[in-house]
C-alpha atoms as a PDB file:
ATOM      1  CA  UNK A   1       0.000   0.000   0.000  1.00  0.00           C
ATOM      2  CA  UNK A   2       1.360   3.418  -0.949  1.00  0.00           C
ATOM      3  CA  UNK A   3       0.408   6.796   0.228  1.00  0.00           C
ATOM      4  CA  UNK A   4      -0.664   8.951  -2.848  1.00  0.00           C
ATOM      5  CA  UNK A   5      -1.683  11.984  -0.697  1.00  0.00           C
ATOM      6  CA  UNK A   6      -1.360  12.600   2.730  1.00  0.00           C
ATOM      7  CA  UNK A   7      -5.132  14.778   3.598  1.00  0.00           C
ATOM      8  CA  UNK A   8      -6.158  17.413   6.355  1.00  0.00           C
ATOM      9  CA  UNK A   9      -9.016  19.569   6.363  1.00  0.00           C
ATOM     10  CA  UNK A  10     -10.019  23.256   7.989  1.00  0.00           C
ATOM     11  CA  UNK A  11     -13.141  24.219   9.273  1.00  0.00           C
ATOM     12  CA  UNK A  12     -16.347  24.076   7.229  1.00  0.00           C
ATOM     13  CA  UNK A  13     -19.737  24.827   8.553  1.00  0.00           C
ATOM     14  CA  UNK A  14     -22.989  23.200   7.046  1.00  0.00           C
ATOM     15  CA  UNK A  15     -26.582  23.497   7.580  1.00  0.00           C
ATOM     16  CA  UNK A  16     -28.446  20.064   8.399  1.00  0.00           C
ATOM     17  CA  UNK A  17     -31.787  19.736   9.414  1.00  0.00           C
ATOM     18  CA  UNK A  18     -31.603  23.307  10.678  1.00  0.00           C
ATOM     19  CA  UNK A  19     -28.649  22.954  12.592  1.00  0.00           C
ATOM     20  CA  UNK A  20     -25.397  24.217  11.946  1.00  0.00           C
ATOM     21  CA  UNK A  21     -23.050  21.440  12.121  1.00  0.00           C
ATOM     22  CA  UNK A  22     -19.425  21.835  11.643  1.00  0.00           C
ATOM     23  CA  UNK A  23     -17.400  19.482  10.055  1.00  0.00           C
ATOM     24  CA  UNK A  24     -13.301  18.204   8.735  1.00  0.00           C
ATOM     25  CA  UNK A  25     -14.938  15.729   5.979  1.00  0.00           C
ATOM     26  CA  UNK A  26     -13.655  18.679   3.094  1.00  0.00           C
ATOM     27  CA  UNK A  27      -9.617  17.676   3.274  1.00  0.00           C
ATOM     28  CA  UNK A  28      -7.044  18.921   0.918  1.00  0.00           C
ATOM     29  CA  UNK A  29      -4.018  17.121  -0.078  1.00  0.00           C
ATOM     30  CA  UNK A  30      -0.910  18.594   1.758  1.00  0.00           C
ATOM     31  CA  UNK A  31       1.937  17.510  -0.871  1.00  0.00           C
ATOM     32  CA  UNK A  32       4.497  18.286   2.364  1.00  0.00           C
ATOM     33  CA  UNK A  33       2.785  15.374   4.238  1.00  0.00           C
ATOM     34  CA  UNK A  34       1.076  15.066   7.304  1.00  0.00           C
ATOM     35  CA  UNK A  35       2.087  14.201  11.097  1.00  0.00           C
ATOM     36  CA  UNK A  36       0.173  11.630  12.658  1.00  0.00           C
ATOM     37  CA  UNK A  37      -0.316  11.774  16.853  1.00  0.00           C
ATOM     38  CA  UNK A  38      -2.850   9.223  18.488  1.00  0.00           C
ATOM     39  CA  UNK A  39      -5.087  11.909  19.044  1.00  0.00           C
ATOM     40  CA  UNK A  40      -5.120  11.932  15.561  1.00  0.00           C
ATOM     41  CA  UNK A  41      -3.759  14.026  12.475  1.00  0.00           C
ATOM     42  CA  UNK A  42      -1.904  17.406  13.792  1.00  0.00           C
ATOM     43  CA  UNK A  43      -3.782  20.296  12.201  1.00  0.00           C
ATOM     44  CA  UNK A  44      -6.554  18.555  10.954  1.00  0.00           C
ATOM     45  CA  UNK A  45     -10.066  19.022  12.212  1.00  0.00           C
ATOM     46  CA  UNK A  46     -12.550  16.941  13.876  1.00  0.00           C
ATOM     47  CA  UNK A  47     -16.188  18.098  13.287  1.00  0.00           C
ATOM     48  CA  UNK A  48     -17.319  16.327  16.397  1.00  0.00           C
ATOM     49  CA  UNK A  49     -14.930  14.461  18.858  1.00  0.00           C
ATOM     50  CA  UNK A  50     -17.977  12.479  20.417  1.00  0.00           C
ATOM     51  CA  UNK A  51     -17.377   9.789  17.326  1.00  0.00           C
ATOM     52  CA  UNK A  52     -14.392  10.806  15.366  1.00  0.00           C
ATOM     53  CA  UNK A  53     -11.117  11.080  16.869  1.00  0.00           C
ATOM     54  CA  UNK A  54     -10.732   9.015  19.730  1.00  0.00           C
ATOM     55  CA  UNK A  55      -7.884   6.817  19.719  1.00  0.00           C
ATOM     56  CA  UNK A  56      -9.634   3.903  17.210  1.00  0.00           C
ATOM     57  CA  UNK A  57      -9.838   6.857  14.715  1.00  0.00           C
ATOM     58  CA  UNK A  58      -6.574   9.018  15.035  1.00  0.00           C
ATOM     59  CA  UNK A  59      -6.397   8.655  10.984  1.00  0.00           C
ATOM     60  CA  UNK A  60      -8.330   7.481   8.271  1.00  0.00           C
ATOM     61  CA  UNK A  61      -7.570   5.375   5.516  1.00  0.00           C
ATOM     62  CA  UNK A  62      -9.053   5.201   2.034  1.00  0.00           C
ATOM     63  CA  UNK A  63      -8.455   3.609  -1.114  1.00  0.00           C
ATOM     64  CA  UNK A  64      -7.751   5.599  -4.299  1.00  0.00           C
ATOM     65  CA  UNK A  65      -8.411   2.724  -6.662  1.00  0.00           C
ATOM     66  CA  UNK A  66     -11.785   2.798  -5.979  1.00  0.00           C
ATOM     67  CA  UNK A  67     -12.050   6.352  -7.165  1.00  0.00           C
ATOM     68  CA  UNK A  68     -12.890   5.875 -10.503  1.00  0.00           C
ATOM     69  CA  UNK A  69     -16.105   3.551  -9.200  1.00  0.00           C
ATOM     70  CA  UNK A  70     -17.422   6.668  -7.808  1.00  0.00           C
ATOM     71  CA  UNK A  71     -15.768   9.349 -10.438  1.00  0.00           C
ATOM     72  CA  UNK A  72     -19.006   7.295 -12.674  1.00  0.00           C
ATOM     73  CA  UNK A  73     -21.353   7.968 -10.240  1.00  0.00           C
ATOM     74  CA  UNK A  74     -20.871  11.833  -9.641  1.00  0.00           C
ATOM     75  CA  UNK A  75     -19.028  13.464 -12.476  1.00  0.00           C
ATOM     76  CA  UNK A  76     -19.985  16.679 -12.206  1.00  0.00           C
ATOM     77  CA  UNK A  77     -17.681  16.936  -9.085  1.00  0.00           C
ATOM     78  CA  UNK A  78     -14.755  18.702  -8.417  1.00  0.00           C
ATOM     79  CA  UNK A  79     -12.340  15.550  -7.704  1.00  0.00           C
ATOM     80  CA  UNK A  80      -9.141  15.560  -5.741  1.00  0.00           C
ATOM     81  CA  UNK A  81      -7.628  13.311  -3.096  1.00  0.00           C
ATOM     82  CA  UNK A  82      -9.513  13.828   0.312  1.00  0.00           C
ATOM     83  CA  UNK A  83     -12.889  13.581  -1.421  1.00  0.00           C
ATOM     84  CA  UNK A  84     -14.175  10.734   1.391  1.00  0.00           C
ATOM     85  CA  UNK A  85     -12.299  12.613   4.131  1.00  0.00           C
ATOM     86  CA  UNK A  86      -9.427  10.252   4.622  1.00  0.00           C
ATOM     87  CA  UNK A  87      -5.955  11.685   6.139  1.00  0.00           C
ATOM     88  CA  UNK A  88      -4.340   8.855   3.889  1.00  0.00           C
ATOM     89  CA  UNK A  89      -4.864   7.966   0.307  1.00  0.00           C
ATOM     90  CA  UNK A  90      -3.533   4.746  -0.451  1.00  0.00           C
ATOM     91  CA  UNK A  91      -3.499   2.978  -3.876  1.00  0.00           C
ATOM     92  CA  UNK A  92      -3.623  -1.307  -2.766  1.00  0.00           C
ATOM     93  CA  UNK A  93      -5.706  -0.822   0.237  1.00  0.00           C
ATOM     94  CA  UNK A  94      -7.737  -4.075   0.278  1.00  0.00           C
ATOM     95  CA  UNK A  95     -10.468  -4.488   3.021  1.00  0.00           C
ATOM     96  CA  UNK A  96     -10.130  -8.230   2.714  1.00  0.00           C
ATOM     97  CA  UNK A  97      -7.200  -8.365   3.334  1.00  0.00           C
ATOM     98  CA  UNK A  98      -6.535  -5.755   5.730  1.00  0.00           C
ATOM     99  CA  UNK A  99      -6.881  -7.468   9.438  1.00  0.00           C
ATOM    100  CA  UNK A 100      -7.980  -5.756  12.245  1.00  0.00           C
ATOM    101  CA  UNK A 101      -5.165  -5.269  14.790  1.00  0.00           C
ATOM    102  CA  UNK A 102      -2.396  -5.280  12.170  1.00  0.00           C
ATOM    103  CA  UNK A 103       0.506  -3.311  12.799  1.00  0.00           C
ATOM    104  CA  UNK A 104       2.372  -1.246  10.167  1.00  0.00           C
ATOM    105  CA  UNK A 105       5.388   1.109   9.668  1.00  0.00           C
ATOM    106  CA  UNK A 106       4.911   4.211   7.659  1.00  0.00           C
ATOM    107  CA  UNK A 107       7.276   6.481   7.096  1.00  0.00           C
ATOM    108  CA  UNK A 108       8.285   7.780  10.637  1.00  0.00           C
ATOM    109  CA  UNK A 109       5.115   6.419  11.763  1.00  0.00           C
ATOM    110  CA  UNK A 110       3.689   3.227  13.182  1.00  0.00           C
ATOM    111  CA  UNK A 111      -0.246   2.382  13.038  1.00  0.00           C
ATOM    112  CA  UNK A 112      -2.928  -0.011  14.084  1.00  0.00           C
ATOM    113  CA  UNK A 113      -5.904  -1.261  12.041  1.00  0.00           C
ATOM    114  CA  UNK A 114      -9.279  -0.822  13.968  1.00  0.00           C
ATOM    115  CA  UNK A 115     -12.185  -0.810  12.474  1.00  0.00           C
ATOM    116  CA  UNK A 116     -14.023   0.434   9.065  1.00  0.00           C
ATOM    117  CA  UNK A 117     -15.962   3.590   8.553  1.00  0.00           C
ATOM    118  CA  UNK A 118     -19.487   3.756   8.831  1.00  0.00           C
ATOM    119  CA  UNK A 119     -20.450   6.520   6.857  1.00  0.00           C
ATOM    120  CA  UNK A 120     -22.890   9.235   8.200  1.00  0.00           C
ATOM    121  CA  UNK A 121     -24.965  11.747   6.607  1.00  0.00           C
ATOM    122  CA  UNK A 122     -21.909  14.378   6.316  1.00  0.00           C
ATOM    123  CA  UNK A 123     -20.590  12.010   3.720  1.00  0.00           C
ATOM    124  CA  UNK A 124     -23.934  12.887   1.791  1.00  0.00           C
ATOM    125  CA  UNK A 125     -23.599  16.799   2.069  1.00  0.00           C
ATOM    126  CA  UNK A 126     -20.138  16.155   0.861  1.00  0.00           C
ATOM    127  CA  UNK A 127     -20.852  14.221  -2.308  1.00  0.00           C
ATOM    128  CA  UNK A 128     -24.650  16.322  -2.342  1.00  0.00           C
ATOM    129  CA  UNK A 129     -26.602  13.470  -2.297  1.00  0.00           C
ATOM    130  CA  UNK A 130     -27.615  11.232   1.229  1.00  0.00           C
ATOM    131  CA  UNK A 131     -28.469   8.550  -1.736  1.00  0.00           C
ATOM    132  CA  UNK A 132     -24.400   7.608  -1.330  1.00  0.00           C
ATOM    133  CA  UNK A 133     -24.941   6.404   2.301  1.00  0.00           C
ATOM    134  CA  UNK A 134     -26.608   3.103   1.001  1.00  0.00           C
ATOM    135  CA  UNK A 135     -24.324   3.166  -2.147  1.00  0.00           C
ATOM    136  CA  UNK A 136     -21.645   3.331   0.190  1.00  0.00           C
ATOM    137  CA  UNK A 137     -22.764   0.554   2.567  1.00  0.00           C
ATOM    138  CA  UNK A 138     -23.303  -1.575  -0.160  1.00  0.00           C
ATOM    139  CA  UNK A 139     -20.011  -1.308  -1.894  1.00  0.00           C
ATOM    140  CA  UNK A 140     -18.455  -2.788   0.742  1.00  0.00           C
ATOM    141  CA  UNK A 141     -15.581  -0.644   0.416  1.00  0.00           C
ATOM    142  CA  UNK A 142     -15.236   1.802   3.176  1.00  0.00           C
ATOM    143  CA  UNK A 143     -11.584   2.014   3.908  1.00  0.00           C
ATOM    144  CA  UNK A 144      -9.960   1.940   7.774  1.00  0.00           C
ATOM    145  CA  UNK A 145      -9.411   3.938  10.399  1.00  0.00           C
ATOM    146  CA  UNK A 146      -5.983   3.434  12.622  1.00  0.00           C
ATOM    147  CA  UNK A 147      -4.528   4.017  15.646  1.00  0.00           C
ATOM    148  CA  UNK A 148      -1.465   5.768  16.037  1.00  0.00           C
ATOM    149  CA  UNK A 149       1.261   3.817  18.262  1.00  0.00           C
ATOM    150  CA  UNK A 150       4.074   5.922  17.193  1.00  0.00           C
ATOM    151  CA  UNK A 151       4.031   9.507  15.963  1.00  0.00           C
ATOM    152  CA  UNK A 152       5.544  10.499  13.302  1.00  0.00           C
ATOM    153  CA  UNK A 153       6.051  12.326   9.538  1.00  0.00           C
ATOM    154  CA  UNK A 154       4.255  10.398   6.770  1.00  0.00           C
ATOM    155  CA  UNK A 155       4.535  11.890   3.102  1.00  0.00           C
ATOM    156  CA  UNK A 156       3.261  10.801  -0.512  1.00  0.00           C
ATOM    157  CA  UNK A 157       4.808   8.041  -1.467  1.00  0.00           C
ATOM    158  CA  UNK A 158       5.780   6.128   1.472  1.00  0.00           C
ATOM    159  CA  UNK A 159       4.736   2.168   1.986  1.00  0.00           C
ATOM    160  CA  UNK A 160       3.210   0.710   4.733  1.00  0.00           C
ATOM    161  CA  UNK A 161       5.143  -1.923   5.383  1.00  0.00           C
ATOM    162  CA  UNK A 162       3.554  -4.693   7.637  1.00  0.00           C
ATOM    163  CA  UNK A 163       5.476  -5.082  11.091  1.00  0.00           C
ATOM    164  CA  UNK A 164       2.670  -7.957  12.627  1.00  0.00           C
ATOM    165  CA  UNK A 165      -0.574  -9.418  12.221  1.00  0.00           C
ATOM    166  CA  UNK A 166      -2.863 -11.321  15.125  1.00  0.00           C
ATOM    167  CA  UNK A 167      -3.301 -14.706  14.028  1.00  0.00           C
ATOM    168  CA  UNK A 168      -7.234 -14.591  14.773  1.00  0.00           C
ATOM    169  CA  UNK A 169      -8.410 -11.392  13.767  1.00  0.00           C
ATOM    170  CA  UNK A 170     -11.589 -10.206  11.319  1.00  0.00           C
ATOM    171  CA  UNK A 171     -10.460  -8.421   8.264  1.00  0.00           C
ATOM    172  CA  UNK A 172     -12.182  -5.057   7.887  1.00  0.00           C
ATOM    173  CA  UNK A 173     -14.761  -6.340   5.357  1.00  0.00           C
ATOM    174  CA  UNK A 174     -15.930  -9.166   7.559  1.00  0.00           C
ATOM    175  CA  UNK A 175     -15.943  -6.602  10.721  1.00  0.00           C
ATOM    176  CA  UNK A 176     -18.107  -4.150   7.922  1.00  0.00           C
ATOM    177  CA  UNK A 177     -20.518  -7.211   6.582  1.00  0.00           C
ATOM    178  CA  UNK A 178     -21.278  -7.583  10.343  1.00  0.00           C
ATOM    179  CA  UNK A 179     -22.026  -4.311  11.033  1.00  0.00           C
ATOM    180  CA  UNK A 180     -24.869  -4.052   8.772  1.00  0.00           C
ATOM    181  CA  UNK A 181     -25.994  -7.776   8.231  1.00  0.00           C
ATOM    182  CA  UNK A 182     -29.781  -8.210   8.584  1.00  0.00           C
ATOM    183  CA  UNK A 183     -28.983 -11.577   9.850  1.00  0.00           C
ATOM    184  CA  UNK A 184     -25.664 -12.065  12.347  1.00  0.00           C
ATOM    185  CA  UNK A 185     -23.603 -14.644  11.667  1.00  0.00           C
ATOM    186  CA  UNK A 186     -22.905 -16.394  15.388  1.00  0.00           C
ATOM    187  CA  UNK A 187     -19.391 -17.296  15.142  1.00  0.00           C
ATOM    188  CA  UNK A 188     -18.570 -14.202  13.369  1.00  0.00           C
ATOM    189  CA  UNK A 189     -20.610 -12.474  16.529  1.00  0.00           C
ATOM    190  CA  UNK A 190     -17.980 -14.068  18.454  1.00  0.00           C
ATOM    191  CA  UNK A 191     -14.969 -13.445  16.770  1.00  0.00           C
ATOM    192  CA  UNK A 192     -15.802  -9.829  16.955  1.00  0.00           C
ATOM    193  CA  UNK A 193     -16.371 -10.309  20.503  1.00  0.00           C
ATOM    194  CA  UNK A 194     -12.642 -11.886  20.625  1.00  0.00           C
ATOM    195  CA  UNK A 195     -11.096  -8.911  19.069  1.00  0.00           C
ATOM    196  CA  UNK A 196      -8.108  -7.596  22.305  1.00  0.00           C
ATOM    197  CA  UNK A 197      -8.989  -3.877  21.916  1.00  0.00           C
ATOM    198  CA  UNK A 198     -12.461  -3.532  20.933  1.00  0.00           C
ATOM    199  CA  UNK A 199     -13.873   0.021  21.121  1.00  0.00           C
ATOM    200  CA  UNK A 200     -16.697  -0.137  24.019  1.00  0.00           C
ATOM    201  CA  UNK A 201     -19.777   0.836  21.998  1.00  0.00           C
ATOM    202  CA  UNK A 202     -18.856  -2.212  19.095  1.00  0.00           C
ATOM    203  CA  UNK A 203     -18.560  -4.460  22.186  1.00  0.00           C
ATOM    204  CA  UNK A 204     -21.684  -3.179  23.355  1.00  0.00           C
ATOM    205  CA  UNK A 205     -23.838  -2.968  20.266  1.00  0.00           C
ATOM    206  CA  UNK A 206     -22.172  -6.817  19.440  1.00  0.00           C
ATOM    207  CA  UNK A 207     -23.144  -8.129  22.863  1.00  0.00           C
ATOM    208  CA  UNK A 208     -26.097  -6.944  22.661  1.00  0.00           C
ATOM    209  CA  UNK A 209     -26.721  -9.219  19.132  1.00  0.00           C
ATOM    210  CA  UNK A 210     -25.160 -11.908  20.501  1.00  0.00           C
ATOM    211  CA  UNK A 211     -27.960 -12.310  23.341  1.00  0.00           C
ATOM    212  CA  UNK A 212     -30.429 -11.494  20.678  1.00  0.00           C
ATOM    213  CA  UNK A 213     -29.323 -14.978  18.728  1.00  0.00           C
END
């Protein structure tokens, strides 16, 4: 996986609902690179710290070869890197394959895989159209968010090179399928359940399907 852009955002207010709600989804590439800090991307901005930011989701991660899958859908955009709000844009980022609690090494940095995005209704003003939450969803593509165990500098065109992987983890897709599911599989359930570092609200919300059957 290689960083094509390295992403932070400023300020941007937007009217929802008749609230004003303030939000960091509207990044711009930063060609000098970015420094990464587990309380997440230095100089970036978090529209609201209650569900971004925490330590699971110090940086985002998106893939840029799924661009041109949603370059068909909404042409009449303005693209760049930083459309889907991720601090790093990565060609070769595979959900599949990408298991939760691996460990990588990029560029002065060291990171931790935690868990997908689930996309909200800011994603929608973004793209102007809520229609793209369920495109979205469906997809099945919704890049990673990381922890940060070692600051550091990371610029376009570093690797992340893989330092370890658990040997029973979920991959990202499998931890995304779950999320949204109808019908829970039971030994994924558990799996998920298994998972060292959970946040607390996906071991709540998982418990809580587990007792359900």
């Amino acid at each position: 996986m290689k960083i094509l852009s390295t992403n932070i955002a400023t300020p941007v207010t937007l009217s929802w609902k008749g609230r004003e709600e303030l939000t960091g989804i509207y990044k711009k590439p930063q060609p000098d690179g970015v420094f990464l800090t587990p309380e997440g991307v230095r100089g970036d901005t978090i529209g609201n710290p209650r569900v971004h930011g925490d330590r699971h989701k110090a940086c985002y991660l998106f893939d840029t070869d799924d661009y041109p899958y949603w370059q068909e859908w909404y042409p009449a955009l303005e693209w760049g890197y930083g459309m889907f709000g991720e601090n790093l844009s990565l060609s070769g980022l595979r959900e599949e394959r990408l298991q939760i609690g691996a460990v990588y090494s990029v560029g002065e940095a060291r990171i931790r895989i935690t868990i997908p995005r689930e996309p909200c209704f800011k994603l929608g003003l973004r793209f102007g159209d809520q229609g793209i939450i369920d495109r979205f969803i469906a997809h099945g593509k919704p890049g990673s968010y990381a922890e940060v165990l070692q600051p550091g500098k990371v610029t376009p065109g570093d690797t992340l090179v893989l330092e370890s992987e658990p040997q029973s983890s979920l991959s990202i897709l499998e931890f995304y399928r779950l999320l949204y599911a109808r019908e829970k599989d039971p030994t994924l359930l558990q799996r998920a359940l298994a998972l060292p570092d959970l946040p607390a609200s996906k071991q709540e919300k998982f418990r809580k399907w587990a007792a359900a059957g």
